[in-house]
Protein backbone atom coordinates (compact mmCIF):
# COMPACT_ATOMS: atom_id res chain seq x y z
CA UNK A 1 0.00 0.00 0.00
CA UNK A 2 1.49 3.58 -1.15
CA UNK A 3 1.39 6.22 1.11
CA UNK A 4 0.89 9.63 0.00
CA UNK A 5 2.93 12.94 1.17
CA UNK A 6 1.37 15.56 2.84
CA UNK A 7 1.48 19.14 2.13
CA UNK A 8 3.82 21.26 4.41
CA UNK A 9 1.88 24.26 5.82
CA UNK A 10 4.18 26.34 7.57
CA UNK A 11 3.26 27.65 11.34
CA UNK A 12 2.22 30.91 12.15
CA UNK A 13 4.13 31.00 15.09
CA UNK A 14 7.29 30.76 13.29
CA UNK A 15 7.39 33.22 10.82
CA UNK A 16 10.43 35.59 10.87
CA UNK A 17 9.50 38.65 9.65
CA UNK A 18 12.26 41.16 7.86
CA UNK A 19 12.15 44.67 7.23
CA UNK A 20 13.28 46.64 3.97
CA UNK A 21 13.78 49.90 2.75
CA UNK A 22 12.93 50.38 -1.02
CA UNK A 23 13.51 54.03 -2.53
CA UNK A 24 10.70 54.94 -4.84
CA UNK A 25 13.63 57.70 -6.36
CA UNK A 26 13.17 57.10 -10.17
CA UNK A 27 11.05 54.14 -10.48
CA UNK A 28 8.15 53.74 -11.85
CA UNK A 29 5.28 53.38 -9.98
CA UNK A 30 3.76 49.84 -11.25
CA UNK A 31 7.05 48.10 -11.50
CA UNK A 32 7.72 49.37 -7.88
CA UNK A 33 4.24 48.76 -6.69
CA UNK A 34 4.62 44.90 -7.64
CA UNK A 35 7.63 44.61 -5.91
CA UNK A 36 6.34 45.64 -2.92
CA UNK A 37 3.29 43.84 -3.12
CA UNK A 38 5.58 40.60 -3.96
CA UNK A 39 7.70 41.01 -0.37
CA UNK A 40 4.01 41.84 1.14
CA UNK A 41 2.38 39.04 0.10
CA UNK A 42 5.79 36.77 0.83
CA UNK A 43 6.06 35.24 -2.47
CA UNK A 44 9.91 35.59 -2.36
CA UNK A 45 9.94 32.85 0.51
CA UNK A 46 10.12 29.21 -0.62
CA UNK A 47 7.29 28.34 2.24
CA UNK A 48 5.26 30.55 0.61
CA UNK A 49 1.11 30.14 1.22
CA UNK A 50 -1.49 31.51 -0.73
CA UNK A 51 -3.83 31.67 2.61
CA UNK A 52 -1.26 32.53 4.97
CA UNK A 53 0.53 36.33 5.80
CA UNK A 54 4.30 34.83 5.46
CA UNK A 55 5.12 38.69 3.71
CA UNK A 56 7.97 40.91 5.10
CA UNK A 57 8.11 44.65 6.25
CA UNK A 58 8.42 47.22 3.49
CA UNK A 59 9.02 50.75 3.99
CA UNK A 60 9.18 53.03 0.77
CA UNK A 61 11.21 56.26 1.10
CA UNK A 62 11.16 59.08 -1.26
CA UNK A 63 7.40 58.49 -2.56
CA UNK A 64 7.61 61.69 -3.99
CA UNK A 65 9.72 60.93 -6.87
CA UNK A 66 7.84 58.25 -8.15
CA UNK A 67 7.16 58.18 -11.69
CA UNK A 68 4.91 57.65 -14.52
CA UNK A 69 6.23 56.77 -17.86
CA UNK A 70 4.72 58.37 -21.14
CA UNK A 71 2.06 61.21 -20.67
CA UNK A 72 0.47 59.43 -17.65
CA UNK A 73 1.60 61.96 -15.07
CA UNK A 74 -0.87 64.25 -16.86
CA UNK A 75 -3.62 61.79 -17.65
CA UNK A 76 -3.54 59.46 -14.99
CA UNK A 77 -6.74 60.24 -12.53
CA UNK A 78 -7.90 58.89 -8.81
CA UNK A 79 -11.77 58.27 -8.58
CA UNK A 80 -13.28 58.88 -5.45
CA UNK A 81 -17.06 58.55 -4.36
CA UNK A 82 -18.45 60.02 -1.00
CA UNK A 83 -21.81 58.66 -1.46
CA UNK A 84 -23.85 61.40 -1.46
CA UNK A 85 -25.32 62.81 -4.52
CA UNK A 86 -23.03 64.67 -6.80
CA UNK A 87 -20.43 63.72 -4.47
CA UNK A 88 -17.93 62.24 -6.86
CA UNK A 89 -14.14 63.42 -6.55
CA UNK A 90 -11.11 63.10 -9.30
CA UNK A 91 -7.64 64.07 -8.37
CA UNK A 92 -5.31 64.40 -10.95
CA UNK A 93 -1.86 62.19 -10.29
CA UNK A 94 0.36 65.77 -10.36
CA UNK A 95 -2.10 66.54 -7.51
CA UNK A 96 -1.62 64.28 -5.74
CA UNK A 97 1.88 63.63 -5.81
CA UNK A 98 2.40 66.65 -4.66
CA UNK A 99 0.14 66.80 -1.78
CA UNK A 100 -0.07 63.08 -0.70
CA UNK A 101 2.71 61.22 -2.39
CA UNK A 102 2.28 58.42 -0.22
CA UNK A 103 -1.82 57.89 -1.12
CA UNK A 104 -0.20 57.18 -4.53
CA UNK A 105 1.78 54.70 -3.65
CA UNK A 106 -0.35 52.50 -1.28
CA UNK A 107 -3.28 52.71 -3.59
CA UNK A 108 -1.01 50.57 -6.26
CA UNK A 109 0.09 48.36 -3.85
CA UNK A 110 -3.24 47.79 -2.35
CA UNK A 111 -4.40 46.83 -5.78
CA UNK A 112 -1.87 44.12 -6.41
CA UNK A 113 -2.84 42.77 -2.91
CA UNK A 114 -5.95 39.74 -2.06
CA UNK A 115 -9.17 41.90 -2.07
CA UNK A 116 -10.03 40.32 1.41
CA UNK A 117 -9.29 40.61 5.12
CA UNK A 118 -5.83 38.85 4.74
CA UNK A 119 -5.16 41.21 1.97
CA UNK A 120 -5.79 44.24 4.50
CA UNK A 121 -3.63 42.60 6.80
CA UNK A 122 -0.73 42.43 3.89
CA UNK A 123 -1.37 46.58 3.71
CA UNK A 124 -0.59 47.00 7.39
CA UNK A 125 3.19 46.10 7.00
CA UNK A 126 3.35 48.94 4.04
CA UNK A 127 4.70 52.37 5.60
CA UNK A 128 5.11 54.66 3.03
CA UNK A 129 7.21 58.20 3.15
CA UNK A 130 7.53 60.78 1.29
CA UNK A 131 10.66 62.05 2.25
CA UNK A 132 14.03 60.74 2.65
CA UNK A 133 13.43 59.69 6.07
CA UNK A 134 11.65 56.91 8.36
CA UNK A 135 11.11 56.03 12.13
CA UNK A 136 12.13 52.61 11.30
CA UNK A 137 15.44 52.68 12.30
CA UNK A 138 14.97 50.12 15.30
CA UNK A 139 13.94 47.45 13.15
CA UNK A 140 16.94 47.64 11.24
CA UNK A 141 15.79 47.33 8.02
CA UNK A 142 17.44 46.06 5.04
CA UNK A 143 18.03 47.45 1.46
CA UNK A 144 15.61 46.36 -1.11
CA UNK A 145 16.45 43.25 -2.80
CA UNK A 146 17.48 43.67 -6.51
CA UNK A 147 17.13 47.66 -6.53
């Protein structure tokens, strides 16, 4: 009689958790949205598990200085509905970037995530600056891998 193999599912308990830094300077925002996402979601781990949160720490520095290839900076527009009647909003990307650079960038990211409550989980271990600087020192995060 053959026995058959089980399927590893790795523990909760013993998930180590990393932290990087990844410098939005430059990039563009899809390609560096999908990185994130990937470390978020913890698809660069070889345990990986579609139903599980195995994803790292990302922080994003320099959200600012994102960009858009092409004439998307210019035509590129956010959506928002309040809910009342004529209540719909549009921000324009330049508008936004320049008031809340890091909206931008979570709002990609967010996208690429699960569209569930494990997916909003992912989002929590996204901090995103606009500046040059974070409070994250204590964690000592890593540079990005591959950037």
């Amino acid at each position: 009689m053959q026995t058959m193999q089980r399927t590893y599912v790795p523990k909760t308990e013993g998930i180590q958790r990393k932290w990087y830094v990844l410098d939005a300077e430059g990039k563009t925002l899809g390609r560096l949205a999908s990185e994130a996402a990937k470390v978020l979601r913890g698809k660069h781990k070889p345990e990986f598990t579609p139903h599980l949160d195995l994803g790292d720490f990302v922080v994003v520095v320099n959200a600012a200085k994102v960009s858009l290839s092409g004439k998307r900076a210019e035509m590129k527009q956010y959506f928002h509905y309040t809910g009342y009647p004529g209540g719909a909003r549009v921000k324009s990307f330049k508008e936004l970037i320049r008031t809340r650079p890091e909206f931008v960038i979570q709002h990609a990211v967010k996208g690429m995530l699960p569209h569930n409550r494990l997916g909003r989980k992912m989002l929590k271990k996204l901090k995103v600056y606009g500046g040059n600087e974070h409070p994250h020192q204590a964690q000592k995060p890593e540079p990005f891998p591959g950037s």
